[in-house]
N, C-alpha and C. Protein backbone atom coordinates (compact mmCIF):
# COMPACT_ATOMS: atom_id res chain seq x y z
N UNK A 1 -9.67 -31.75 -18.77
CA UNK A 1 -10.41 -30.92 -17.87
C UNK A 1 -11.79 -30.69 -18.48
N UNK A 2 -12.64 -30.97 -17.60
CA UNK A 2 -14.54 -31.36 -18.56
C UNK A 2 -14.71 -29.49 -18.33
N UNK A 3 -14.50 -29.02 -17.22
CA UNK A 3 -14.88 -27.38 -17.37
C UNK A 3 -13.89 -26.76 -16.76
N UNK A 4 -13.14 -25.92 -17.74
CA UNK A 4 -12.23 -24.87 -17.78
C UNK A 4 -12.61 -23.61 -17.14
N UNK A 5 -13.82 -23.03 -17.47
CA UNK A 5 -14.38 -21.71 -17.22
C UNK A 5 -14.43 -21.92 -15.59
N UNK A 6 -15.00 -23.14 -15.13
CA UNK A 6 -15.28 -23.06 -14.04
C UNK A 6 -13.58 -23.48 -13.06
N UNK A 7 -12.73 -23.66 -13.51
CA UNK A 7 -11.12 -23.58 -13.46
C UNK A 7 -10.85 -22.67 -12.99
N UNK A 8 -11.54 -21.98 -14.28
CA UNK A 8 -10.57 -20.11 -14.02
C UNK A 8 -11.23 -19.07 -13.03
N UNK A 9 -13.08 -19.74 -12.99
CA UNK A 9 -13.24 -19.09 -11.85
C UNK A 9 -13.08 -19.07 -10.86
N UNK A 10 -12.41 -20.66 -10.18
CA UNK A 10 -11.92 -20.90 -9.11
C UNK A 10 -10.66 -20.21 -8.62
N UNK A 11 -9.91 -20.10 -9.63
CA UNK A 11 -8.49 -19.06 -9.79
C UNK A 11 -8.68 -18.10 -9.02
N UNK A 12 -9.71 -17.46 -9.76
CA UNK A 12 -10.10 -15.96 -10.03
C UNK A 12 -10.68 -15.43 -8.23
N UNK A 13 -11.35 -16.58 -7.86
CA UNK A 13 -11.89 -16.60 -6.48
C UNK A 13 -10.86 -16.80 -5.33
N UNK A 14 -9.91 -16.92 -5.13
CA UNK A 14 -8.70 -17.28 -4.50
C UNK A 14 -8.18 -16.22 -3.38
N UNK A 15 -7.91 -15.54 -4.85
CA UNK A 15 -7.76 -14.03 -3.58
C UNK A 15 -8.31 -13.84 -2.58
N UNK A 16 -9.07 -13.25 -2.83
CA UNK A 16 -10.41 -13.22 -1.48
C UNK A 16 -10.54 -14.45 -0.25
N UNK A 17 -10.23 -15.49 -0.50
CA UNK A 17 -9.55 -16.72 0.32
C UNK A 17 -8.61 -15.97 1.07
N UNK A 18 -7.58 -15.77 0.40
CA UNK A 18 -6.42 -15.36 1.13
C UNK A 18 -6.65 -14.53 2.25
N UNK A 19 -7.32 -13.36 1.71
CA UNK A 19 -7.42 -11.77 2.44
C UNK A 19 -7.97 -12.56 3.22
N UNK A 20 -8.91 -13.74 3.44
CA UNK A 20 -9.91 -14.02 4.74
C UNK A 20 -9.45 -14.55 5.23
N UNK A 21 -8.09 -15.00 5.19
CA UNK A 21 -7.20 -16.63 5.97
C UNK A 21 -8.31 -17.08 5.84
N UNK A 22 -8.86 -17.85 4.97
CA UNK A 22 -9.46 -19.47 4.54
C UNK A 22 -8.40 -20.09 3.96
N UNK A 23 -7.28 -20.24 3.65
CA UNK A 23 -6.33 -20.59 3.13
C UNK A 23 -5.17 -21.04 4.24
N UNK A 24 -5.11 -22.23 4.66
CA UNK A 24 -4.62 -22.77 5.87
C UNK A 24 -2.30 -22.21 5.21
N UNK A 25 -1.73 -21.81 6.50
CA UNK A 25 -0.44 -21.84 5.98
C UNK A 25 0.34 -23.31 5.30
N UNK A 26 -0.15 -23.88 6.07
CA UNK A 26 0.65 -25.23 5.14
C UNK A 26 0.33 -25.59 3.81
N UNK A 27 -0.77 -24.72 3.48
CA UNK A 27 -0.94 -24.99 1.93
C UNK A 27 0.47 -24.34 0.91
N UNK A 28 0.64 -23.35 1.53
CA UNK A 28 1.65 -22.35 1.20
C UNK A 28 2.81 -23.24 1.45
N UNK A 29 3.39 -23.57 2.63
CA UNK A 29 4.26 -24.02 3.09
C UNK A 29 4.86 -25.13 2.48
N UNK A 30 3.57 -26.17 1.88
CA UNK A 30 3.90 -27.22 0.77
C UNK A 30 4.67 -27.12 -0.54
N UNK A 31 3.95 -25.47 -0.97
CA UNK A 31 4.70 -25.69 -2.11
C UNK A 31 6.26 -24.76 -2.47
N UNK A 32 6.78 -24.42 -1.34
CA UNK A 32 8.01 -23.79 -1.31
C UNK A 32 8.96 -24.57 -1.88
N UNK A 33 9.23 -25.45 -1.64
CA UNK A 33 10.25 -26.48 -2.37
C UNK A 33 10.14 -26.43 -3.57
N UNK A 34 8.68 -26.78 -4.56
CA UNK A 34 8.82 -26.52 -5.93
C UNK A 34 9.12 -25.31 -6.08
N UNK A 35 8.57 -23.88 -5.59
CA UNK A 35 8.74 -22.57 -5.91
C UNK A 35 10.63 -21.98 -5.97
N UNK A 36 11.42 -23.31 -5.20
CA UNK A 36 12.37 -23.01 -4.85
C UNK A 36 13.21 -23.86 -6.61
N UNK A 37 12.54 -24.52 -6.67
CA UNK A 37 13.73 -25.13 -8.05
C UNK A 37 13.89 -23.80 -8.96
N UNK A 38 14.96 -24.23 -9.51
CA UNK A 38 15.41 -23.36 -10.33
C UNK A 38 14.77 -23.35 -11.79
N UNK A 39 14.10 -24.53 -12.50
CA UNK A 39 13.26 -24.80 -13.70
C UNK A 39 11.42 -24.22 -13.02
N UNK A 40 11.57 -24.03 -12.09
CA UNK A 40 9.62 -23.82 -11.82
C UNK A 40 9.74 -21.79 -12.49
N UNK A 41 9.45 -21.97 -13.26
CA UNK A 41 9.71 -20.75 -13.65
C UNK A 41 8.47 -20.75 -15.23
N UNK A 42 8.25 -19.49 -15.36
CA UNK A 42 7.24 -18.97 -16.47
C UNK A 42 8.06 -19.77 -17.53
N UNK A 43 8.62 -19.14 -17.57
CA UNK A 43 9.91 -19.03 -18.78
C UNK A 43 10.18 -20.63 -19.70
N UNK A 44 10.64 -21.39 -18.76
CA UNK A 44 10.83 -22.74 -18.56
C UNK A 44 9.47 -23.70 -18.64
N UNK A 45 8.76 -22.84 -17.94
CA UNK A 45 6.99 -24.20 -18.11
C UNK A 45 6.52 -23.47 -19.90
N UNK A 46 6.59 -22.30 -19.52
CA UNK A 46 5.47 -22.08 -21.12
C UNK A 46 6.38 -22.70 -22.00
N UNK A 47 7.43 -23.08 -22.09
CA UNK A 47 8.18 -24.07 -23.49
C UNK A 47 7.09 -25.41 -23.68
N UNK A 48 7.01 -25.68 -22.61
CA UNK A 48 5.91 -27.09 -22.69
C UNK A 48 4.77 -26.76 -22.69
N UNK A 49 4.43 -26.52 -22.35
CA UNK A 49 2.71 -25.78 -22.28
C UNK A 49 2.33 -24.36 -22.11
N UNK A 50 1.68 -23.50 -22.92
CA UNK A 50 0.88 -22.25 -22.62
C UNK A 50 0.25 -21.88 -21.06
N UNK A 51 -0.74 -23.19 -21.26
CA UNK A 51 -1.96 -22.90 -20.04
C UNK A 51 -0.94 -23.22 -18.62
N UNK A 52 0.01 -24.13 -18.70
CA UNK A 52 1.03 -24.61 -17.65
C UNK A 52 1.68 -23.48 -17.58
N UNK A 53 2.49 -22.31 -17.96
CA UNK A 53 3.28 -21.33 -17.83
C UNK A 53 1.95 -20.27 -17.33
N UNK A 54 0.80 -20.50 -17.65
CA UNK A 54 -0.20 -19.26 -16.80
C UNK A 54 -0.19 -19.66 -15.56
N UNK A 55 -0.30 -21.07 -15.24
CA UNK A 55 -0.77 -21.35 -14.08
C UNK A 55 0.80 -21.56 -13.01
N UNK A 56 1.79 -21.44 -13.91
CA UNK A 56 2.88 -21.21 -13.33
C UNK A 56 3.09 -20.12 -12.32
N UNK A 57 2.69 -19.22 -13.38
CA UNK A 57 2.60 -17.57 -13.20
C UNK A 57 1.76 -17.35 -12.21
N UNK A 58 0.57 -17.84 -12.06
CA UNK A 58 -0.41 -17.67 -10.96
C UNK A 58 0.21 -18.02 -9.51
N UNK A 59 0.75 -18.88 -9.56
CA UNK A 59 1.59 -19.92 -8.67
C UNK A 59 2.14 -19.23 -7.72
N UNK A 60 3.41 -18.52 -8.55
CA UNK A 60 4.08 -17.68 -8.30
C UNK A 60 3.52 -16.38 -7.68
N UNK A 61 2.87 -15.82 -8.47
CA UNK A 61 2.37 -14.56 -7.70
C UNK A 61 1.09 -14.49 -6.34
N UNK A 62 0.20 -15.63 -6.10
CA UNK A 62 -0.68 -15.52 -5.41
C UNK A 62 0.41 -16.22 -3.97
N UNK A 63 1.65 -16.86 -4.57
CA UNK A 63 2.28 -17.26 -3.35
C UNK A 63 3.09 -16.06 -2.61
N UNK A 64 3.03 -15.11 -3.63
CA UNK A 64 3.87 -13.80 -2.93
C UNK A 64 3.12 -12.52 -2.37
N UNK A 65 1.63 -12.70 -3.32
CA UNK A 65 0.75 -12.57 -2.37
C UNK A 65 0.28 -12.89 -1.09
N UNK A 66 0.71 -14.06 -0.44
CA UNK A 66 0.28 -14.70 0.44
C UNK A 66 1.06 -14.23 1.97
N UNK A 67 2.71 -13.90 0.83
CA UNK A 67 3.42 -13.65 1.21
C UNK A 67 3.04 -12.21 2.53
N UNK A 68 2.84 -11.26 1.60
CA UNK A 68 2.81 -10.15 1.38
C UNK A 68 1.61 -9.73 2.96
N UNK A 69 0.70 -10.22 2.53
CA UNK A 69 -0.44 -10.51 3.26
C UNK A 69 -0.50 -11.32 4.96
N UNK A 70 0.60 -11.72 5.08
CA UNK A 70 0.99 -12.65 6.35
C UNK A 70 2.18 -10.84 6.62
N UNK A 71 2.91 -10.67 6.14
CA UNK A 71 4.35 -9.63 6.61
C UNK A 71 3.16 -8.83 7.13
N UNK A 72 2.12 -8.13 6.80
CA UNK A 72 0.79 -6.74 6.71
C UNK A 72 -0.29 -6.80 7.56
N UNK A 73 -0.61 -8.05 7.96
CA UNK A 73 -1.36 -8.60 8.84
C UNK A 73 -1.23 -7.88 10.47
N UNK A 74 -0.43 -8.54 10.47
CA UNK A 74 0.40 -7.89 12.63
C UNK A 74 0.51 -6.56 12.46
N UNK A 75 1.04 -5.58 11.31
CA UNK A 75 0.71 -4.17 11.04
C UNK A 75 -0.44 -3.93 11.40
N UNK A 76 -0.98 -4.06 10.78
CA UNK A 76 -2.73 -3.96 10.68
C UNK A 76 -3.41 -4.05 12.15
N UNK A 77 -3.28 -5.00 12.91
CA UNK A 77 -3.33 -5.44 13.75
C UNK A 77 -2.68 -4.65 15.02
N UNK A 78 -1.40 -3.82 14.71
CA UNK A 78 -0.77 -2.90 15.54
C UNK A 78 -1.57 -1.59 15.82
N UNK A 79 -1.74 -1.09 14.54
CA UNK A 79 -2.68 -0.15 13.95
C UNK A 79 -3.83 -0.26 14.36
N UNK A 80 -4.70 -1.42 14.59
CA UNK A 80 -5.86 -0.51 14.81
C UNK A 80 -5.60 -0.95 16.41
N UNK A 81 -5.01 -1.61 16.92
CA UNK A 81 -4.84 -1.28 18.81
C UNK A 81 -4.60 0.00 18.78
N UNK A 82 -3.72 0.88 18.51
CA UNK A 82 -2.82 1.55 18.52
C UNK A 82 -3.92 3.10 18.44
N UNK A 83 -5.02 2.89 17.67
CA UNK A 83 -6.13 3.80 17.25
C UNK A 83 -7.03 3.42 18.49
N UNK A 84 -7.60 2.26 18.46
CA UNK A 84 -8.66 2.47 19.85
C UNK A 84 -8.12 2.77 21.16
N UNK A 85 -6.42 2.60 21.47
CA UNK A 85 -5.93 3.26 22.78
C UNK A 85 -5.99 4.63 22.51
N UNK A 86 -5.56 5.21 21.41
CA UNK A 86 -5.84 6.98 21.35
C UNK A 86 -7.40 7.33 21.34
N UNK A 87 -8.16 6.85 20.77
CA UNK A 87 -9.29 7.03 20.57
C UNK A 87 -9.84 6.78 22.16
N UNK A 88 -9.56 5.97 23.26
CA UNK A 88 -9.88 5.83 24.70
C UNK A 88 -9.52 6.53 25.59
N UNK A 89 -8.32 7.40 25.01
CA UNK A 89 -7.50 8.25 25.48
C UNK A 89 -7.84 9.88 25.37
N UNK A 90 -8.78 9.99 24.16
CA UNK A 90 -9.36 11.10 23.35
C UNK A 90 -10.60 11.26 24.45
N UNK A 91 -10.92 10.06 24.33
CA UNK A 91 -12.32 9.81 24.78
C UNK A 91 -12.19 10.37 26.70
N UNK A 92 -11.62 10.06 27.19
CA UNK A 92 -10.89 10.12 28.82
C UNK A 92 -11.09 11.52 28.46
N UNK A 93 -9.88 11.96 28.00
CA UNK A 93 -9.73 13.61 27.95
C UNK A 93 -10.77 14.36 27.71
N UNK A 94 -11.29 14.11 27.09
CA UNK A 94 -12.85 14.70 26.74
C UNK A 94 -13.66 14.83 27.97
């Protein structure tokens, strides 16, 4: 890898992908199968590699992030309908 730093800032920039859906679902969707073996694990990669068990780790959590973020979405989305009908309703009554 010729630049690392610029690796980790790509990492580091990801999130914010997510929160914006720039991050198409089938990216996610691809890697369920590995996430599903029973060896894709911290535990199991850092024996072979350090930087491989971080990026394991990343793996793992930005996919449950992703997770997390798709379940919160349609909430969100309930919520603020749910505010501009009272708020139109406030508004009427008034």
């Amino acid at each position: 890898m010729s630049n690392p730093q610029g690796f980790l800032d790509e990492l580091m920039s990801f999130k914010p992908k997510v929160d914006e859906e720039k991050v198409p679902a089938k990216n996610f969707n691809a890697i369920r199968e590995t996430l599903s073996k029973e060896d894709f694990n911290v535990e199991t990669i850092t024996k072979k590699s350090g930087a491989a068990g971080g990026l394991c780790d990343w793996i793992i959590n930005i996919a449950a992030y992703y997770d997390v973020v798709v379940s919160v979405e349609p909430l969100r989305i309930k919520v603020r309908d749910g505010t501009e009908k009272l708020n139109g309703a406030n508004e009427k009554k008034a």
